[in-house]
Protein backbone atom coordinates (compact mmCIF):
# COMPACT_ATOMS: atom_id res chain seq x y z
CA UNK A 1 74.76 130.66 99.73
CA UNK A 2 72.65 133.94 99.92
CA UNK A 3 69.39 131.82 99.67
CA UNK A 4 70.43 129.49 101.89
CA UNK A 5 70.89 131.95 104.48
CA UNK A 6 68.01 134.06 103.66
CA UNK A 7 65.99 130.88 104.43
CA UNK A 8 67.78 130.15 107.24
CA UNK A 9 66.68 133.89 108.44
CA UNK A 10 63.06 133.33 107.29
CA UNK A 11 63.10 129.96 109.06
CA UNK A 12 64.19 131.29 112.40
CA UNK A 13 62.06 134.08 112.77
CA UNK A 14 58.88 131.55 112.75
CA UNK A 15 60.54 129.34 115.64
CA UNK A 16 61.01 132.98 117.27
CA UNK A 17 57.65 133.77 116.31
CA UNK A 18 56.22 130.32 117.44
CA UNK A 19 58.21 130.18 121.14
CA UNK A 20 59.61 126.44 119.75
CA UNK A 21 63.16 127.16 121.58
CA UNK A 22 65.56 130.13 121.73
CA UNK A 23 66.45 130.90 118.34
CA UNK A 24 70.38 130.41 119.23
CA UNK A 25 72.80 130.04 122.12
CA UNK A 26 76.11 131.73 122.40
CA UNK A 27 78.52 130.31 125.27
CA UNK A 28 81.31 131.90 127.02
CA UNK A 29 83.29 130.83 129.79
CA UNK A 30 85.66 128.11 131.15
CA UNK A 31 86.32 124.12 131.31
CA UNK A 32 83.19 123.45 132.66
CA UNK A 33 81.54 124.84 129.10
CA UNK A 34 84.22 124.14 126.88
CA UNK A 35 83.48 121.60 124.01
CA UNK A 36 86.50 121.61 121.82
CA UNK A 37 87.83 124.63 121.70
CA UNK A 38 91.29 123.86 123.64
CA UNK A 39 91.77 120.95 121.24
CA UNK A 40 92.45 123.75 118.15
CA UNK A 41 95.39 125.49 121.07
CA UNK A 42 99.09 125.19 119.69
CA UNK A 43 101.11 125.01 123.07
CA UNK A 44 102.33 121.82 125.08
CA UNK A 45 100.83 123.50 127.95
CA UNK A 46 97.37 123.90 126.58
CA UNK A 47 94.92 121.65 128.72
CA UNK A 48 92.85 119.54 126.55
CA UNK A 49 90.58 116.80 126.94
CA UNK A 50 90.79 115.66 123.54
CA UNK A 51 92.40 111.74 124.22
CA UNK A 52 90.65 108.96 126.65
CA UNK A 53 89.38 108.17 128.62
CA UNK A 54 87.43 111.42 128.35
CA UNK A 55 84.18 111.22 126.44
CA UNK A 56 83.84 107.35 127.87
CA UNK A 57 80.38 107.75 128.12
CA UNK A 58 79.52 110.11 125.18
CA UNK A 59 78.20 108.42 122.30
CA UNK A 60 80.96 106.21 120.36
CA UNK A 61 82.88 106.55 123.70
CA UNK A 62 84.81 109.31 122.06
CA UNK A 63 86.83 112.27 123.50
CA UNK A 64 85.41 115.33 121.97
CA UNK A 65 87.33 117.73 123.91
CA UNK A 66 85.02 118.38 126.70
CA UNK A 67 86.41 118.10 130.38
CA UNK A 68 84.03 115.11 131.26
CA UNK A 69 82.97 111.28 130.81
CA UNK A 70 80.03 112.02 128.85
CA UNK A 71 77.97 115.69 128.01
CA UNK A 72 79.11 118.91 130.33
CA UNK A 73 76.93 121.51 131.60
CA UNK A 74 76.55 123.62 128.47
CA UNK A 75 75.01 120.73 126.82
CA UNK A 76 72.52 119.90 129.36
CA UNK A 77 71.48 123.69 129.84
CA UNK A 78 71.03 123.60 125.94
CA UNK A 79 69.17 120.26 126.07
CA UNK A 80 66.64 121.73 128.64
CA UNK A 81 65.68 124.36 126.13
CA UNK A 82 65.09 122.54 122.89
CA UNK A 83 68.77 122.28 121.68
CA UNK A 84 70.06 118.61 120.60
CA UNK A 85 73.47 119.68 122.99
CA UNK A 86 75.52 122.30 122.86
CA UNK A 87 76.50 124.74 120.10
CA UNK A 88 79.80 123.55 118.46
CA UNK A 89 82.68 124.80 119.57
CA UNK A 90 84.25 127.97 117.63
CA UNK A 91 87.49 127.00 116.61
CA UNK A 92 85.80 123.99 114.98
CA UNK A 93 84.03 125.85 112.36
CA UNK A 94 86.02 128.69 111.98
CA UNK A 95 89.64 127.46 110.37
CA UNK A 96 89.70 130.68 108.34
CA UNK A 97 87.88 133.68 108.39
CA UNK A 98 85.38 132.76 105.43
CA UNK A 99 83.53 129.46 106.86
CA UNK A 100 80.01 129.57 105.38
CA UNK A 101 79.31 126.53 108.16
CA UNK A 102 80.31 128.75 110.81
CA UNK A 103 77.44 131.68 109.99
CA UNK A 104 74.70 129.13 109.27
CA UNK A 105 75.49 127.29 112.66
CA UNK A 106 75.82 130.89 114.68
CA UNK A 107 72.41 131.39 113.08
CA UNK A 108 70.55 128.42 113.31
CA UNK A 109 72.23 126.82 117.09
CA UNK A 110 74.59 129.16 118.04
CA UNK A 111 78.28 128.89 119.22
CA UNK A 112 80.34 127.95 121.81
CA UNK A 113 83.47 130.09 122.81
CA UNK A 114 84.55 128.52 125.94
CA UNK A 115 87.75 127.45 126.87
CA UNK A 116 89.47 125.45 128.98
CA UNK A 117 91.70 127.50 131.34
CA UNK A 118 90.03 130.80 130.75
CA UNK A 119 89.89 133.41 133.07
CA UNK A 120 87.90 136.97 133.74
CA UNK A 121 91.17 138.05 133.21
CA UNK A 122 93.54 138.19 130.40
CA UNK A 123 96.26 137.41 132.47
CA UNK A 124 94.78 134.41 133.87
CA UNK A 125 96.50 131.35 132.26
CA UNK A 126 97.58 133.75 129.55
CA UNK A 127 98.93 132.05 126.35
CA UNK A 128 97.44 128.65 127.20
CA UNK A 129 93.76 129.69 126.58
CA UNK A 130 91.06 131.94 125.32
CA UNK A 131 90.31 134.47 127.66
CA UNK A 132 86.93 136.14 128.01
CA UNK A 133 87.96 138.80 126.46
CA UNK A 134 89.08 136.96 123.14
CA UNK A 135 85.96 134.94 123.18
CA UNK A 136 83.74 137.76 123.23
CA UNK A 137 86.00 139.48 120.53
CA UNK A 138 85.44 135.92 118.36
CA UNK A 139 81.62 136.61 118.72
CA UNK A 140 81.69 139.75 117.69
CA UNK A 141 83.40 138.78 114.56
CA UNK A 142 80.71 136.17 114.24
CA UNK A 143 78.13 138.64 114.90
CA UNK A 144 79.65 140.87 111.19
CA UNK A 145 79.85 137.69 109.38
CA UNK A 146 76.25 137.14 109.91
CA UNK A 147 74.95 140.62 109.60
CA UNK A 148 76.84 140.45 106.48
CA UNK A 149 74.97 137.14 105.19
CA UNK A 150 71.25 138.34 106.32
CA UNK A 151 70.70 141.86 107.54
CA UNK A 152 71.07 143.50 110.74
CA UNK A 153 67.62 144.12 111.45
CA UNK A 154 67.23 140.20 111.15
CA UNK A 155 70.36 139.47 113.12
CA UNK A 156 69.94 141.65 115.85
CA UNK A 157 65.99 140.45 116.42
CA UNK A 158 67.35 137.05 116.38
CA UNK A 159 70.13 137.34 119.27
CA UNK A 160 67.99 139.17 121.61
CA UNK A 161 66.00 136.81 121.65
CA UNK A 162 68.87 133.91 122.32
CA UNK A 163 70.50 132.87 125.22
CA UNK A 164 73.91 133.74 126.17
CA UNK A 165 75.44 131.52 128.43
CA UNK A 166 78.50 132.54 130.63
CA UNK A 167 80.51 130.55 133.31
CA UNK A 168 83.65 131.71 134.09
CA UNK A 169 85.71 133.11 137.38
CA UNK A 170 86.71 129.46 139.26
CA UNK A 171 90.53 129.65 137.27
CA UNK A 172 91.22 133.47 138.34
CA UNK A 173 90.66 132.12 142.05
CA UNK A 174 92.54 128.96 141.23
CA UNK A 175 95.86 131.03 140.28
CA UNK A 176 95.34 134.21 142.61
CA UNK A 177 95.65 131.03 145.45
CA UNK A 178 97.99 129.66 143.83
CA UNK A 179 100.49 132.87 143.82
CA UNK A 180 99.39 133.54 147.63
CA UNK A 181 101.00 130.14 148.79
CA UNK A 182 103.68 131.14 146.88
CA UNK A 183 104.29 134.46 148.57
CA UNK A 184 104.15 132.34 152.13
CA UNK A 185 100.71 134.80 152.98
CA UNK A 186 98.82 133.47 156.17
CA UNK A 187 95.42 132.68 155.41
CA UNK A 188 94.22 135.95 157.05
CA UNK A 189 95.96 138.14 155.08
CA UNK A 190 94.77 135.79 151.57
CA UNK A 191 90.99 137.32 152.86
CA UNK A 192 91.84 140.71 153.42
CA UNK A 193 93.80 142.97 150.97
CA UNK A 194 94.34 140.96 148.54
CA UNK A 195 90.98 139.45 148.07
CA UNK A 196 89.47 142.76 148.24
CA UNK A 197 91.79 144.04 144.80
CA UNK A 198 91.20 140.71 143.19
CA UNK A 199 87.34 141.18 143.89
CA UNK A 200 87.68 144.86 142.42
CA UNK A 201 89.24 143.97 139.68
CA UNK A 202 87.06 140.90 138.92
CA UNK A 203 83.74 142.79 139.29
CA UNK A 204 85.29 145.86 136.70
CA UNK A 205 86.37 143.06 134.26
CA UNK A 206 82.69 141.56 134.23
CA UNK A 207 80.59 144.56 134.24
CA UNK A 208 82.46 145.27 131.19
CA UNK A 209 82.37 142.95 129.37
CA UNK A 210 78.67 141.56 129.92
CA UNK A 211 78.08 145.58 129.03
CA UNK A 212 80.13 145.03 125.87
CA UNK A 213 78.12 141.46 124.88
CA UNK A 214 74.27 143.88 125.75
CA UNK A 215 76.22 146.54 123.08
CA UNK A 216 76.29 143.44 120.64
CA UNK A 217 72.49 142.23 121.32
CA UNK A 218 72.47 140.20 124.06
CA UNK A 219 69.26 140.47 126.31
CA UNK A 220 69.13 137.11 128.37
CA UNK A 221 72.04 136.22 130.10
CA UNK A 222 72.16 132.99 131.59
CA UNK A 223 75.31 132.97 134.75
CA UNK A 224 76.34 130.40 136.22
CA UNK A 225 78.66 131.53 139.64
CA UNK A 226 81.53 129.91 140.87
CA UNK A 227 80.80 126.25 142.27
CA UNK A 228 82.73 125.26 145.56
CA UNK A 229 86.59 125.39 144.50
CA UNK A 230 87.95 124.32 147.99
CA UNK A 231 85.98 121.00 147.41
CA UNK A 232 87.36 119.35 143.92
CA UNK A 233 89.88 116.90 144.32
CA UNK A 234 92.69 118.64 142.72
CA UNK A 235 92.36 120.95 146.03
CA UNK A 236 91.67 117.98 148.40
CA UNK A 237 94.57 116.01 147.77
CA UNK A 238 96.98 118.96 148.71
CA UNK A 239 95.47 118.26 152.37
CA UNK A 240 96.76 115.92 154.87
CA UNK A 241 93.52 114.85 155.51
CA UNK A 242 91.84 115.33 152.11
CA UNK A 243 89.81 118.20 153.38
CA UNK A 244 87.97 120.72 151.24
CA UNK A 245 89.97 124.58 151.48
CA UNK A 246 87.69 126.83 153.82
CA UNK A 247 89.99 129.43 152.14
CA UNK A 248 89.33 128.83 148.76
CA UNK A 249 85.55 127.63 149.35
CA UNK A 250 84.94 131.39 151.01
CA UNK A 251 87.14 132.91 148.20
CA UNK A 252 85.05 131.85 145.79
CA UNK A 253 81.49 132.39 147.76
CA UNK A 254 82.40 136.20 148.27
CA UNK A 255 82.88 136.31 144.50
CA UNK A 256 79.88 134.78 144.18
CA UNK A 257 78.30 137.36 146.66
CA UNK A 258 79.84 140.29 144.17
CA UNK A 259 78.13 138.95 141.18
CA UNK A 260 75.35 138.69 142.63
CA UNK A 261 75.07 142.29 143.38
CA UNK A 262 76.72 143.19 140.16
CA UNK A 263 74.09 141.84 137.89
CA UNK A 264 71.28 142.84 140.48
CA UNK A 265 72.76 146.83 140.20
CA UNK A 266 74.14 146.42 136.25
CA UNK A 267 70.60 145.10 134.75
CA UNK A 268 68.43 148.08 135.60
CA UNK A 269 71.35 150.19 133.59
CA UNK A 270 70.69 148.48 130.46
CA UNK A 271 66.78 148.67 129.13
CA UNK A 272 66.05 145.13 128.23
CA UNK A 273 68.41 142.91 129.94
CA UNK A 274 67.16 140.06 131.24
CA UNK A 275 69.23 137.71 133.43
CA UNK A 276 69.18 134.52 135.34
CA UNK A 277 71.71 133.60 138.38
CA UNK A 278 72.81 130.07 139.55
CA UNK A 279 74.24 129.07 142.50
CA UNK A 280 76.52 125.90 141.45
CA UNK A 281 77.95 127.15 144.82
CA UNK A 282 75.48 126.07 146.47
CA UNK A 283 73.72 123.38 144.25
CA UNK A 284 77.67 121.82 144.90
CA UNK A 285 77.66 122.23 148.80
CA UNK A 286 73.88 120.21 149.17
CA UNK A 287 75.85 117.56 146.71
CA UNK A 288 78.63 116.94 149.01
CA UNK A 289 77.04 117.63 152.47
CA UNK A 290 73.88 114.63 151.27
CA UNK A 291 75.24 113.19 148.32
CA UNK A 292 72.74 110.14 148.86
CA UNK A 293 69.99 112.25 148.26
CA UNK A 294 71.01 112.93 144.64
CA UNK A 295 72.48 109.26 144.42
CA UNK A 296 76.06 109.98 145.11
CA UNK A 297 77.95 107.66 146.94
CA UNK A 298 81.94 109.74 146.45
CA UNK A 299 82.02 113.36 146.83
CA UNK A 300 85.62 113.65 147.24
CA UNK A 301 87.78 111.31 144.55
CA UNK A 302 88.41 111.52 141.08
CA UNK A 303 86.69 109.08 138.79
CA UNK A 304 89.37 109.41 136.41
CA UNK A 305 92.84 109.94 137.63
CA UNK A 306 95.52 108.31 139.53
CA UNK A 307 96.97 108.38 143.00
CA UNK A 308 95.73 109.72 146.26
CA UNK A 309 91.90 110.32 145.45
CA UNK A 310 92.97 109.82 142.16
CA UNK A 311 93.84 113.72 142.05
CA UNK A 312 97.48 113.20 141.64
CA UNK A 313 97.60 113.24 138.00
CA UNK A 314 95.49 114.29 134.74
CA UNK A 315 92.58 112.09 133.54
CA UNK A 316 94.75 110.10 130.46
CA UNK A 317 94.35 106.76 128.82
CA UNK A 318 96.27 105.14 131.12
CA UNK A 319 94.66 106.68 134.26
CA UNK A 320 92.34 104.32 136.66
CA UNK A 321 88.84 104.48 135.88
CA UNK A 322 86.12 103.88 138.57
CA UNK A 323 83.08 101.71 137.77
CA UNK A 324 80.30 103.42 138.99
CA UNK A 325 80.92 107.36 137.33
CA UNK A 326 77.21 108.36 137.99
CA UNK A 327 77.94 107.58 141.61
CA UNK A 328 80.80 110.47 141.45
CA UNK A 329 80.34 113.98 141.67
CA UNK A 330 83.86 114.73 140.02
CA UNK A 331 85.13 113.28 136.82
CA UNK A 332 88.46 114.50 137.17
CA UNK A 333 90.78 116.64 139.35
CA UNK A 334 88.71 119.84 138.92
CA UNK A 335 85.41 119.04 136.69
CA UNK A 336 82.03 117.45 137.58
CA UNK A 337 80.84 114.24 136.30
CA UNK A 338 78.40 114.04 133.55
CA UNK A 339 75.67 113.00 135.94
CA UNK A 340 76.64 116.15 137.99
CA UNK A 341 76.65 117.99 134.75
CA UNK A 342 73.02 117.10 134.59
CA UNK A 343 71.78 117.79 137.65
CA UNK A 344 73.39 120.79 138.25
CA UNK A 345 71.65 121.90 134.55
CA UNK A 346 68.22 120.62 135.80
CA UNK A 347 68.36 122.15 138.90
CA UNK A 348 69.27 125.72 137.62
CA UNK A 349 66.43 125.38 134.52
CA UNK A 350 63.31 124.43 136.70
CA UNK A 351 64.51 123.42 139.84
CA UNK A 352 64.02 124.65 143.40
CA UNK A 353 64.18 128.58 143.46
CA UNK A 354 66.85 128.76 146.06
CA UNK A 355 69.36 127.97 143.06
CA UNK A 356 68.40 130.92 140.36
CA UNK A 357 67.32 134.30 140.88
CA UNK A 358 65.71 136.40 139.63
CA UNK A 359 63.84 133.78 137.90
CA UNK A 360 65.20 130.29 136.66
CA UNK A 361 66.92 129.24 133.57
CA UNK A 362 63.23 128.20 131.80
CA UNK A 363 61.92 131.48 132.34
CA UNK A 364 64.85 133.57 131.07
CA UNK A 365 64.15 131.34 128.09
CA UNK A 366 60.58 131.90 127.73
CA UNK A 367 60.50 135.90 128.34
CA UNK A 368 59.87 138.21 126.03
C-alpha cells in the first residue's frame, strides 16, 4: 500500500508539474454540491435523494444521491477542469477510519463533503446534516491520513495547488425566514435587526472557517454565492400568485453583497490565497427574467414534484415527471436542473466576466 501511494505521489506531482488539471478537488457546501453524502445520514428526517426519480437522466437512470435529474454543479465545475465528475462523496469511502480507497481518491481526485441541508451554521438543520463545520473537520482528518501515507511536504504541495470548492449559505436563509414568519415579524422588521445579526454572524462563521481550510493548505478557493432563494418553487408555491419572495430574493443578495467584501478584505490577510467569486445570484435572475435565451421555456415549476407547480411535495417515485427537463430551470422544489447545473458551471468557468470576480473559475485553476 506504501508503493502504491508513493506512486500515486510521484504520479501527481508530474500532472502538477505538467498543468494537465488541478491535482485534486475538495468540495464543501450544501444540496446543490452534495453527491451522496446524505444517503450514509441515520435519521427519518435526513433529506436524501437517494430513490427515483432522481438521477433519471444520469447514466443507468440511477439515483446516486445527488439533488438532481442527471449531474449537479460540482460535477460540471469538475468536468470543466479535467475531472471525469465530481470527487466521490466522503461518507462513501470512509465507513471506518482506515479506508486505504479513501486516501488514494483524496490524493488522486479529491473529495466531496457536501451535504444536503447544511448550513454556515451548526445550528442550521442541526442533526439532519453535516454542517460546514463537520465537513471541514472530515477533511482535516483526510488531510492526516494522507500526510501519513506520503509525506507532508508532498501533501501540502499537492493541495495548494487543488481546488477547493465551497457553496453553502441558501439553507441558513431558508430557516432564519422560516422562524421570522413564525414570530408574525412584518417584512420590514425581517430586513432590519434581524438580518443585520444573521449577516454578522454569517460573515464571522465564514471568515473562519475559509481561514481554518488556508491553515490546512488551501490556496484557490472556488465560491459559489447564494443563487436567488425567493425564486425556487418551494418558495413560489407559498404565494397566491406564485410569485418569487422580494424578501427572501434581497435576503439572500445582501449576503451575497457581504461575501463579496469578505473574501475581497480576507484574501490580502492570507499570503497566497487565491479566490474566484460567482454570482449564481445573478447568473439565476438573467435565467428567469429571458429564459429563452438559454433555452428555457419554465422558470417557475418543478420538473419533479406534485401539486401546485409541482412544489407541493418532494421529488419521489411516484411524483409527476415533466417531459422536457432541459426546458426547466428547477428539478425539484429547491434545486436546479441538470441543464441549469451546466450552465450555471460554464458560465462561472469561462463565461462572461460579470459572473466571477476576481478572475473566473479557469483562471483560479490555471494560476500559480
Amino acid at each position: 500500500m506504501g508503493a502504491l501511494l508513493l506512486c500515486l505521489v510521484l504520479c501527481l506531482k508530474v500532472l502538477v508539474v505538467a498543468g494537465a488539471r488541478p491535482p485534486a478537488m475538495y468540495v464543501f457546501g450544501s444540496s446543490i454540491l452534495d453527491v451522496g453524502n446524505n444517503d450514509y445520514l441515520p435519521g427519518v428526517a435526513v433529506g436524501r435523494a437517494n430513490r427515483p426519480r432522481n438521477g433519471v437522466d444520469f447514466p443507468a437512470s440511477i439515483p446516486t444521491g445527488r439533488f438532481s435529474n442527471g449531474y449537479n454543479i460540482a460535477d460540471y465545475v469538475a468536468k470543466s477542469m479535467g475531472f471525469t465528475f465530481s470527487p466521490p462523496a466522503y461518507l462513501s469511502l470512509a465507513p471506518s477510519s482506515g479506508s486505504p480507497q479513501l486516501v488514494s481518491t483524496a490524493l488522486t481526485d479529491g473529495i466531496n463533503y457536501a451535504s444536503g441541508g447544511a448550513g454556515i451554521l451548526d445550528s442550521t438543520n442541526a442533526g439532519n446534516t453535516i454542517p460546514w463545520s463537520k465537513q471541514v473537520q472530515d477533511f482535516g482528518a483526510t488531510k492526516a491520513k494522507m500526510v501519513a501515507a506520503a509525506s507532508p511536504g508532498a501533501v501540502d504541495a499537492l493541495l495548494s495547488r487543488s481546488i477547493f470548492l465551497i457553496g453553502i449559505g441558501n439553507n441558513d436563509m431558508y430557516v432564519f425566514l422560516a422562524a421570522e414568519l413564525a414570530r408574525n415579524r412584518s417584512a420590514a422588521e425581517q430586513r432590519s435587526d434581524a438580518v443585520v445579526a444573521l449577516y454578522a454572524s454569517l460573515v464571522s462563521n465564514y471568515s473562519a472557517t475559509v481561514t481554518e481550510l488556508y491553515s490546512m493548505g488551501a490556496r484557490k478557493i472556488a465560491v459559489i454565492n447564494v443563487w436567488m432563494l425567493g425564486c425556487v418553487p418551494g418558495v413560489r408555491v407559498l404565494s397566491p400568485s406564485g410569485a418569487c419572495s422580494d424578501t427572501l430574493n434581497q435576503i439572500a443578495a445582501g449576503f451575497n453583497d457581504e461575501l463579496r467584501s469578505l473574501l475581497a478584505g480576507l484574501a490580502p490577510k492570507l499570503p497566497g490565497l487565491v479566490y474566484s467569486l460567482a454570482d449564481a445570484f445573478g447568473f439565476t435572475k438573467d435565467a428567469v427574467d429571458h429564459p429563452q435565451a438559454l433555452g428555457f421555456t419554465d422558470v417557475a415549476d418543478a420538473c419533479c414534484g406534485s401539486g401546485r407547480l409541482g412544489a407541493e411535495a418532494e421529488c419521489s417515485p411516484n411524483s409527476t415527471l415533466c417531459a422536457n427537463r432541459d426546458q426547466h430551470v428547477f428539478w425539484d422544489r429547491a434545486h436546479p436542473s441538470q441543464r441549469m447545473a451546466f450552465l450555471f458551471a460554464q458560465a462561472f468557468y469561462n463565461g462572461p466576466a460579470k459572473y466571477t470576480t476576481p478572475i473566473n473559475f479557469m483562471q483560479l485553476a490555471q494560476s500559480n
